[in-house]
N, C-alpha and C. Protein backbone atom coordinates (compact mmCIF):
# COMPACT_ATOMS: atom_id res chain seq x y z
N UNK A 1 -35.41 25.95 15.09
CA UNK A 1 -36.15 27.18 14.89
C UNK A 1 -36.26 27.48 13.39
N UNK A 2 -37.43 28.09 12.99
CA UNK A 2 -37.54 27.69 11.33
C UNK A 2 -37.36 29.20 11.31
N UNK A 3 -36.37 29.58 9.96
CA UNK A 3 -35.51 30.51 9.50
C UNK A 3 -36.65 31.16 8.25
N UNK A 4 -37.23 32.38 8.55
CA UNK A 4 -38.04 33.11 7.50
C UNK A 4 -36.96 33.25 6.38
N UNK A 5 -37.93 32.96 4.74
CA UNK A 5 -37.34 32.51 4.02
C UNK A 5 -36.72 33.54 3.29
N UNK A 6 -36.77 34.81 3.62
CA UNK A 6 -36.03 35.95 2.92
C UNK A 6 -35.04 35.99 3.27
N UNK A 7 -34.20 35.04 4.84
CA UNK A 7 -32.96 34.94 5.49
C UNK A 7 -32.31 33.59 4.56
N UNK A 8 -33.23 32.69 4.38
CA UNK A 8 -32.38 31.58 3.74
C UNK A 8 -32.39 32.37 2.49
N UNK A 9 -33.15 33.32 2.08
CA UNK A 9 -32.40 33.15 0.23
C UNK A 9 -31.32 34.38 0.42
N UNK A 10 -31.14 35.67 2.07
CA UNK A 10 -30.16 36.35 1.25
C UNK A 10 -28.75 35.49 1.96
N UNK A 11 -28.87 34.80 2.91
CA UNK A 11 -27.77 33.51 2.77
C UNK A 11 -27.51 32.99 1.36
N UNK A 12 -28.24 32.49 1.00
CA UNK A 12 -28.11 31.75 -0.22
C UNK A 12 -27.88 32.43 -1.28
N UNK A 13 -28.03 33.55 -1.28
CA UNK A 13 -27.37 35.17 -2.21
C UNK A 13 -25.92 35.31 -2.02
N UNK A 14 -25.49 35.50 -1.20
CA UNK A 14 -24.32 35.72 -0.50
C UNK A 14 -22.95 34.53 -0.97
N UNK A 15 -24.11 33.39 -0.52
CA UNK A 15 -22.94 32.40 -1.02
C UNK A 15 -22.37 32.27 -2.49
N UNK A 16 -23.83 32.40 -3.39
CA UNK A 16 -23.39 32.41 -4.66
C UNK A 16 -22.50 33.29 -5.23
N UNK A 17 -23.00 34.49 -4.38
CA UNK A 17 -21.94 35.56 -5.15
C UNK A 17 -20.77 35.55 -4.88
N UNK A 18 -19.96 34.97 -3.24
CA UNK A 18 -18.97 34.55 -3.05
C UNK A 18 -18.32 33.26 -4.05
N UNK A 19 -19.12 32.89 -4.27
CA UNK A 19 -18.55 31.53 -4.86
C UNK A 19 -18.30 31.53 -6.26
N UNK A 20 -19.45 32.70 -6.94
CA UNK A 20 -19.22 32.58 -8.52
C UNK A 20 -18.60 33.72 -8.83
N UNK A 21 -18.89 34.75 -7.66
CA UNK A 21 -18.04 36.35 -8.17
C UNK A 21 -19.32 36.82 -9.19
N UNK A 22 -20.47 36.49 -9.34
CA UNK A 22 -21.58 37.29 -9.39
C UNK A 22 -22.66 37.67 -8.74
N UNK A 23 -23.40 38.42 -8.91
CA UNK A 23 -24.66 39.32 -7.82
C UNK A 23 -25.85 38.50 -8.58
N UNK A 24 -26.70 37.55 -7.80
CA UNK A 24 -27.97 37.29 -8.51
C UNK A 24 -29.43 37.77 -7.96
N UNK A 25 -30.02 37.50 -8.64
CA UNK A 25 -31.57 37.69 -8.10
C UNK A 25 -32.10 36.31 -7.61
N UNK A 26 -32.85 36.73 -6.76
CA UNK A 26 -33.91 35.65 -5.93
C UNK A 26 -34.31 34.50 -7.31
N UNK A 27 -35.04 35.27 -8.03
CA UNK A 27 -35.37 34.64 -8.87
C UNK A 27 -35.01 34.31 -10.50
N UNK A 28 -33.78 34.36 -10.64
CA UNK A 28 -33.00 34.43 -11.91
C UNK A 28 -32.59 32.18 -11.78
N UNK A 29 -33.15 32.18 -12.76
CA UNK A 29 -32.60 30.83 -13.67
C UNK A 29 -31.24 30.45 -13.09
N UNK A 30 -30.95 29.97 -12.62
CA UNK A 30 -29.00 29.74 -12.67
C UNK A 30 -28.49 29.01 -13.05
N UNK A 31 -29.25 28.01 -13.78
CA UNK A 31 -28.71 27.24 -14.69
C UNK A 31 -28.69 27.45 -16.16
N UNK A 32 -29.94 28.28 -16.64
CA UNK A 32 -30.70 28.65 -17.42
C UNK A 32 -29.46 30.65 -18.26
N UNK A 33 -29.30 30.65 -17.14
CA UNK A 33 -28.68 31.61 -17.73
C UNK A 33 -26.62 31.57 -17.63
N UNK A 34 -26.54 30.33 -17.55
CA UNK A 34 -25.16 29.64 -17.92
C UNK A 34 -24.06 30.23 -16.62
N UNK A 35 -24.88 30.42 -15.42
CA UNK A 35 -23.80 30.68 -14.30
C UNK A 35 -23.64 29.68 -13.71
N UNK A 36 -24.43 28.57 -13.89
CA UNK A 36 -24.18 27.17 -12.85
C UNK A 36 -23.98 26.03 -13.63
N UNK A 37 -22.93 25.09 -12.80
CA UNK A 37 -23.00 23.70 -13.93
C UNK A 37 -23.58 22.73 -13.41
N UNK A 38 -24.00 21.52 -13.49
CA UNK A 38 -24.79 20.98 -13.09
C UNK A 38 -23.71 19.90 -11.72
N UNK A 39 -22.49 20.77 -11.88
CA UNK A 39 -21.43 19.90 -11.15
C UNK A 39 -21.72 20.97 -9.65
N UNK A 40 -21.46 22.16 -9.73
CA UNK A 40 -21.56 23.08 -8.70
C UNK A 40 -22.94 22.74 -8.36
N UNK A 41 -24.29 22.51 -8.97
CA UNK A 41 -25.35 21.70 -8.32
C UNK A 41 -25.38 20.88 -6.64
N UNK A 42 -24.34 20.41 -7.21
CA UNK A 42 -24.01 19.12 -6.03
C UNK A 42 -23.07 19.67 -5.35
N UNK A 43 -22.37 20.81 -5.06
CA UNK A 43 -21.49 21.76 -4.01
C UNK A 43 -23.30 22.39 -3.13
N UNK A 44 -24.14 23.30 -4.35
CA UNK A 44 -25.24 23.56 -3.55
C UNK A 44 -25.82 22.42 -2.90
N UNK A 45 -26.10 21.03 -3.12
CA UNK A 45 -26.65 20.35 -2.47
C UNK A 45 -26.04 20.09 -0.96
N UNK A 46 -24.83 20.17 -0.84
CA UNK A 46 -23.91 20.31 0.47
C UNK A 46 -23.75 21.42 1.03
N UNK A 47 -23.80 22.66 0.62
CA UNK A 47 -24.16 23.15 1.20
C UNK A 47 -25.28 23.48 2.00
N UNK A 48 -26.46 23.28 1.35
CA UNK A 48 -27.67 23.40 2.12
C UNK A 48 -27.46 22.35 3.28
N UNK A 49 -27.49 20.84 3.36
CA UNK A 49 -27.49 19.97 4.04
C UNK A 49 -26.28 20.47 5.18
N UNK A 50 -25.64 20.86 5.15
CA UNK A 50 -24.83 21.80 6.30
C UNK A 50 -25.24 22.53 6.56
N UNK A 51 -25.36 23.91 6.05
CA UNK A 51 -26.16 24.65 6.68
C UNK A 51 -27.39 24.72 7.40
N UNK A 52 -28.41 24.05 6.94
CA UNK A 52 -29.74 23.96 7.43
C UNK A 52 -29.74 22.50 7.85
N UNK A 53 -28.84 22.16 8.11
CA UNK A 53 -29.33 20.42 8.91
C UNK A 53 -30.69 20.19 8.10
N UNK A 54 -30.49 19.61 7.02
CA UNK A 54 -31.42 19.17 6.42
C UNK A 54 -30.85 17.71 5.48
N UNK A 55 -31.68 17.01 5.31
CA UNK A 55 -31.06 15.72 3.94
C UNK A 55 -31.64 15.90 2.88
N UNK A 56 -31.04 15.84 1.62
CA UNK A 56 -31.87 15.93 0.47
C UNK A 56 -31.41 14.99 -0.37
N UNK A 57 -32.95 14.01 -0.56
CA UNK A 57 -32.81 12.56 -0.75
C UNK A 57 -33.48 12.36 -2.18
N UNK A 58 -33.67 11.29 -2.66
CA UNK A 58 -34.28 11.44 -4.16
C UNK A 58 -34.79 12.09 -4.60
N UNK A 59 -36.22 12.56 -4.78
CA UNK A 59 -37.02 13.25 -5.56
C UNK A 59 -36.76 14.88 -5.81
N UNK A 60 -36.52 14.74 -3.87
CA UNK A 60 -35.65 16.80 -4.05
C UNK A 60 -34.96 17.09 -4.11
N UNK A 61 -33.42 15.84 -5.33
CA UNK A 61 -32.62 15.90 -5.56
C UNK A 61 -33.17 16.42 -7.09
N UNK A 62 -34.12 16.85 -7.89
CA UNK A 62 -34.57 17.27 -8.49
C UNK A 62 -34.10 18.84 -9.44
N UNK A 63 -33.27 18.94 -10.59
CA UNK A 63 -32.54 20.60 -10.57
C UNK A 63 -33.91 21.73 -10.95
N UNK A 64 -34.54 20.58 -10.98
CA UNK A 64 -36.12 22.36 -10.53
C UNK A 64 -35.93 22.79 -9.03
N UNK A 65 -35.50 21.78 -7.91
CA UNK A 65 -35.60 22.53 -6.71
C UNK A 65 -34.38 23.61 -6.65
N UNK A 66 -32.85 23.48 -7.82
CA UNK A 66 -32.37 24.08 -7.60
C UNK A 66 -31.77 25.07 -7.85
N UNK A 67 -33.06 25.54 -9.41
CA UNK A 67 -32.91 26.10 -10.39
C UNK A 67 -32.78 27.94 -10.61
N UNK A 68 -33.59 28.30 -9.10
CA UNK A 68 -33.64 29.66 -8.47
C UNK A 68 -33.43 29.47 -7.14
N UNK A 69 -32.65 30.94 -6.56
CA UNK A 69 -32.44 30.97 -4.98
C UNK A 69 -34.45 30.52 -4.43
N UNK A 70 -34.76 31.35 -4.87
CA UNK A 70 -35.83 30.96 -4.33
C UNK A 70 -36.69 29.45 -3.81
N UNK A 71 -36.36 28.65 -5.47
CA UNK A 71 -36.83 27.35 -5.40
C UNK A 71 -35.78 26.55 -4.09
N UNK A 72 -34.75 27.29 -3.75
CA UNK A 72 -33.81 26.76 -2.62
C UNK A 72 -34.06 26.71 -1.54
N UNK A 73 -34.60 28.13 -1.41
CA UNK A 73 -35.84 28.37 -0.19
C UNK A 73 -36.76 27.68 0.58
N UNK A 74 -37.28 27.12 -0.65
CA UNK A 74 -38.81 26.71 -0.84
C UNK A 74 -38.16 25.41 0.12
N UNK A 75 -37.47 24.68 -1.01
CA UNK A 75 -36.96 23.31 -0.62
C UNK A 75 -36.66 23.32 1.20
N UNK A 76 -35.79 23.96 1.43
CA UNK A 76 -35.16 24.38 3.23
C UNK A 76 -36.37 24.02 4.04
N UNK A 77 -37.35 25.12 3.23
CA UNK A 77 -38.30 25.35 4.33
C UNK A 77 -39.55 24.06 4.80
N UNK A 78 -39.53 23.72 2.98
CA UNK A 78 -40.39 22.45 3.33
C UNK A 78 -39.80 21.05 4.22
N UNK A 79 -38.01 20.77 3.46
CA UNK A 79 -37.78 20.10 4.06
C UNK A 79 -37.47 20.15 5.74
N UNK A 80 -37.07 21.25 6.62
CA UNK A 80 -37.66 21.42 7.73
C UNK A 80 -38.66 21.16 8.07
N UNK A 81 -39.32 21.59 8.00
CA UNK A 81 -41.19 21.63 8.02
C UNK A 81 -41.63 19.77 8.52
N UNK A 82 -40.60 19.26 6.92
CA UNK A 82 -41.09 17.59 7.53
C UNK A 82 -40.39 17.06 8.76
N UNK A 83 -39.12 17.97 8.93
CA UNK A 83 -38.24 17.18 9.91
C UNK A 83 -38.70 17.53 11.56
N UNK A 84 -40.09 18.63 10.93
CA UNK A 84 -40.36 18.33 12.46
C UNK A 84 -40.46 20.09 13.04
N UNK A 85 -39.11 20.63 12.09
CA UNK A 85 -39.19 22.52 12.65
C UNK A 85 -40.16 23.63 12.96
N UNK A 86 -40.80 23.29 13.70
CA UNK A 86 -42.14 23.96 13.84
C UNK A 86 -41.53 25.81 14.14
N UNK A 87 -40.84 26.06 14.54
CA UNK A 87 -40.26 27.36 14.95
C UNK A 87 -40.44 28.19 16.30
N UNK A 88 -40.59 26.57 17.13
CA UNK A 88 -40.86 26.83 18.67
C UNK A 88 -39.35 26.71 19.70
């Protein structure tokens, strides 16, 4: 069932702030503004792939997909989308 994407990013809100002990915006930089390292990158990449039964394989291993909650979003939804999640 495909998850409207204002649910995957305030999931994906939630976690960060649990995890870093800060409050972000949808659309704030997180690498860009020195809250993420490019090591916790690859904690987000496992997480998503757990959470959303999804794989994320070369190209959308990419840190533009993972640079805003949003661009995280984006990624979920598309990569669903290919795996088939129509939201039936």
């Amino acid at each position: 069932m495909t998850m409207p994407s204002e649910t995957v990013e305030k999931e994906l809100l939630d976690f960060l702030e649990v995890r870093t002990k800060t409050v972000w915006e949808a659309d704030t930089d997180l690498f860009a503004s020195g809250g993420l390292s490019s090591l916790f990158a690859m904690e987000l990449v496992v997480h998503l792939e757990k959470s959303y039964d999804i794989g994320i394989r070369g190209a959308d291993l990419r840190l533009d997909n993972f640079r805003t909650v949003e661009g995280m979003a984006a990624l979920v939804r598309r990569l669903r989308a290919a795996a088939g999640d129509t939201g039936e």
